[in-house]
N, C-alpha and C. Protein backbone atom coordinates (compact mmCIF):
# COMPACT_ATOMS: atom_id res chain seq x y z
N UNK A 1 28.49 -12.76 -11.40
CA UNK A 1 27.61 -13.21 -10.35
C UNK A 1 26.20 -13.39 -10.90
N UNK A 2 25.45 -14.71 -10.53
CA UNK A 2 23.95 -14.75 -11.26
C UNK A 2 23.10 -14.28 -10.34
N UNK A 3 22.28 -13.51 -10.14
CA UNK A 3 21.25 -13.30 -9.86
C UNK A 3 19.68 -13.24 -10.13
N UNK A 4 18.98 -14.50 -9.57
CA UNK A 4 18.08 -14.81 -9.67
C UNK A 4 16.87 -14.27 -9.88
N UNK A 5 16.08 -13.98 -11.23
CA UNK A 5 14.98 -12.75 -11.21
C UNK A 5 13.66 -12.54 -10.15
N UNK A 6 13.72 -13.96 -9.48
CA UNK A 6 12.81 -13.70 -8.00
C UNK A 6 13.63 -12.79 -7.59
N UNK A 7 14.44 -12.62 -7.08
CA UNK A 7 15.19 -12.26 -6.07
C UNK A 7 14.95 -11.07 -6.62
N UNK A 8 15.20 -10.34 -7.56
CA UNK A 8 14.93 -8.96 -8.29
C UNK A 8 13.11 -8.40 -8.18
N UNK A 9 12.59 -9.08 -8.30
CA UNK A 9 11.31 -8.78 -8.06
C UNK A 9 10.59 -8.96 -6.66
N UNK A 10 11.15 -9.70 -6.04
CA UNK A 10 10.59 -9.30 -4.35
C UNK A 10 11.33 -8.37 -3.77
N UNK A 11 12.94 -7.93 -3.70
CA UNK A 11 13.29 -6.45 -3.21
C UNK A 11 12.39 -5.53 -4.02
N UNK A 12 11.45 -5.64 -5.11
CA UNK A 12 10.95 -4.53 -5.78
C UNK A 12 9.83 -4.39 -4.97
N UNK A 13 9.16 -5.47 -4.31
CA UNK A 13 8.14 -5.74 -4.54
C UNK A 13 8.19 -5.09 -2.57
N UNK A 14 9.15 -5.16 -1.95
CA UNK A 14 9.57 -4.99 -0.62
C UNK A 14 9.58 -3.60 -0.64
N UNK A 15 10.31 -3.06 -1.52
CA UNK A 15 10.57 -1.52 -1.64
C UNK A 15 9.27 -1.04 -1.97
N UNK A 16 8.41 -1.56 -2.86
CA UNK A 16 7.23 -0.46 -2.92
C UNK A 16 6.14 -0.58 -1.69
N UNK A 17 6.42 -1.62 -1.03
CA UNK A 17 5.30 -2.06 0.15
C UNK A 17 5.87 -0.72 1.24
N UNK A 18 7.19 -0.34 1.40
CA UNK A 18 7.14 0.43 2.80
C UNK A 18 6.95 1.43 2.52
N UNK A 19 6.79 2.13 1.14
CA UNK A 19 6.53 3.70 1.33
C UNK A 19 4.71 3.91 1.98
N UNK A 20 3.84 2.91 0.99
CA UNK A 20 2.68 2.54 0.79
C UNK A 20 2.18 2.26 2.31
N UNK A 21 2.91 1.76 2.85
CA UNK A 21 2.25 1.18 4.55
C UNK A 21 2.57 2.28 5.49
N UNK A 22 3.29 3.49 5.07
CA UNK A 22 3.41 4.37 5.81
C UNK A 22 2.28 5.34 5.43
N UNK A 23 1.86 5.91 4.18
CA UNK A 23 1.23 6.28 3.98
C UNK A 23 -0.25 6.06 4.51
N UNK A 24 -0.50 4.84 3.97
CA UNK A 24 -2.15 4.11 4.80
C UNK A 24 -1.93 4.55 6.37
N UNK A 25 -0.74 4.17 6.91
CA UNK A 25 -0.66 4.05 8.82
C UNK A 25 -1.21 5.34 8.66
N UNK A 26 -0.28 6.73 7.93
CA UNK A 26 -0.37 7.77 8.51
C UNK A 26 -2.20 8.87 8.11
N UNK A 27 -2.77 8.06 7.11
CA UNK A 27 -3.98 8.08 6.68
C UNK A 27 -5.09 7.29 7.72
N UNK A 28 -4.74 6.60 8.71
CA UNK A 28 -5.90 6.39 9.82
C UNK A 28 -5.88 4.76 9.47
N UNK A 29 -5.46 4.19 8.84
CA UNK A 29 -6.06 2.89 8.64
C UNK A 29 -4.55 1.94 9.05
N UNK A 30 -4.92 0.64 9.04
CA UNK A 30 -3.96 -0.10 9.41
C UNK A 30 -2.91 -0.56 8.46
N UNK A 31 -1.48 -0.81 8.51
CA UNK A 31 -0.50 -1.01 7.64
C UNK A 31 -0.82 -2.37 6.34
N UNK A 32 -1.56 -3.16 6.98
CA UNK A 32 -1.41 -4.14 6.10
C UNK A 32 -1.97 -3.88 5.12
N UNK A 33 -3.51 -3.02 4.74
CA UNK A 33 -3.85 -3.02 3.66
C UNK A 33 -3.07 -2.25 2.37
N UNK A 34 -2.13 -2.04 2.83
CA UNK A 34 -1.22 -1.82 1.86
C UNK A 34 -0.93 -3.03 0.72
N UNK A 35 -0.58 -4.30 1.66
CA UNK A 35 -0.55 -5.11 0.81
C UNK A 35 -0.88 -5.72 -0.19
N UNK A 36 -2.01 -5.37 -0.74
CA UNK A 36 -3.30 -5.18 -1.44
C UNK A 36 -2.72 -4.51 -3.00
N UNK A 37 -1.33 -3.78 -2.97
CA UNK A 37 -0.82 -4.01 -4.01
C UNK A 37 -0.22 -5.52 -4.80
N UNK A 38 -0.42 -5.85 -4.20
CA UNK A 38 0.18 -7.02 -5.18
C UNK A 38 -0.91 -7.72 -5.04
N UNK A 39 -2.19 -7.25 -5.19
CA UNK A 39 -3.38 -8.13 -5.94
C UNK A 39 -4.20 -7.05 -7.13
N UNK A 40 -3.95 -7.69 -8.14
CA UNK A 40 -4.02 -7.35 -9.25
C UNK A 40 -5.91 -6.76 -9.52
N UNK A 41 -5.90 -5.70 -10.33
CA UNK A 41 -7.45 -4.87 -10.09
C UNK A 41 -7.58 -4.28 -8.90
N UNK A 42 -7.50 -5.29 -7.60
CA UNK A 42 -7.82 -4.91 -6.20
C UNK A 42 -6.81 -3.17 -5.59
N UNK A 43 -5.96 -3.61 -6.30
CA UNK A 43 -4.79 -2.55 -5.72
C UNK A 43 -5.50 -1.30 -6.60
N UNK A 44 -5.79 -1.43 -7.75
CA UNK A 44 -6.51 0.08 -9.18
C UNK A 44 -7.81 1.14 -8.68
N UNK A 45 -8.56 -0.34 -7.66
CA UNK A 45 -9.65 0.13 -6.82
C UNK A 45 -9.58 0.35 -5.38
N UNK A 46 -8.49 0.08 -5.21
CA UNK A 46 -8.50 0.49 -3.25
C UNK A 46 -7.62 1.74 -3.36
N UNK A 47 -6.99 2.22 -4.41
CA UNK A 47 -6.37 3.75 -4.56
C UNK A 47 -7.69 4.43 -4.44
N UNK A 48 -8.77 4.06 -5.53
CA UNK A 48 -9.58 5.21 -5.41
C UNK A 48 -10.34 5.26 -3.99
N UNK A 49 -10.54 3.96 -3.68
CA UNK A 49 -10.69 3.93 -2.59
C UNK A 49 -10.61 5.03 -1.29
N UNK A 50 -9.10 4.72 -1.04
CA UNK A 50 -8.41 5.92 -0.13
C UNK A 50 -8.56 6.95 -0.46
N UNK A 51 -8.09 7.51 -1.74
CA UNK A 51 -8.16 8.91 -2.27
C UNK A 51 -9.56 9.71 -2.30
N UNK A 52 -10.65 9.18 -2.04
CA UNK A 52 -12.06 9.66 -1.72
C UNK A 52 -12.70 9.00 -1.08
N UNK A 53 -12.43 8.33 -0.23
CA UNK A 53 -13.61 8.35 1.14
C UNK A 53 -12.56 9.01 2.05
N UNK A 54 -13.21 9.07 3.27
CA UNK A 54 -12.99 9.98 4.66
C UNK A 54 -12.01 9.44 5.64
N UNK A 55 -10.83 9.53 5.61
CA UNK A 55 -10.11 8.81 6.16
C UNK A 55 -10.22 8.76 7.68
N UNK A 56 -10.19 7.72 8.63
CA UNK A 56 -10.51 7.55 9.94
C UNK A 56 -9.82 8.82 10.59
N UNK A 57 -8.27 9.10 10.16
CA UNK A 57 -8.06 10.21 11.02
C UNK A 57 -8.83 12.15 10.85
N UNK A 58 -9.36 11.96 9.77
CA UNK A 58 -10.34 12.89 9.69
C UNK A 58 -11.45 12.73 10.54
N UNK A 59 -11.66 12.07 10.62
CA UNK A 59 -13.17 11.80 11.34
C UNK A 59 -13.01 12.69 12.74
N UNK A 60 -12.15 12.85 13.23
CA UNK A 60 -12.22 13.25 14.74
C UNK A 60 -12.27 14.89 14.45
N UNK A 61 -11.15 15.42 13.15
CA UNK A 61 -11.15 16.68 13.10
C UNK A 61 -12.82 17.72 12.52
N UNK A 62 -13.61 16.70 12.35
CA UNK A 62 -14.89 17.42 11.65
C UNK A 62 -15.81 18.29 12.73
């Protein structure tokens, strides 16, 4: 059976988007910026991003 290497790299590319959009949802912010992995640099700097500023759902507990 041939299988097409798109086809191999967007289930990859599918599978790493839903762990990532749960995470952001459950971090205060909205699902899509997840997507932001598959832009190249942008994705290296919006980790640090998240990982040190104040996430919206903190804000209420301060």
């Amino acid at each position: 059976m041939y299988s097409h290497p798109l086809f191999g790299g967007l289930l990859a590319g599918i599978l790493a988007v839903i762990p990532v959009w749960k995470i952001v949802s459950k971090a205060g912010y909205h699902g899509a910026w997840s997507l932001l992995i598959f832009v190249p640099l942008v994705n290296f700097i919006m980790m640090y991003v998240f990982a040190f500023s104040q996430w919206p759902m903190e804000r209420g507990r301060s």
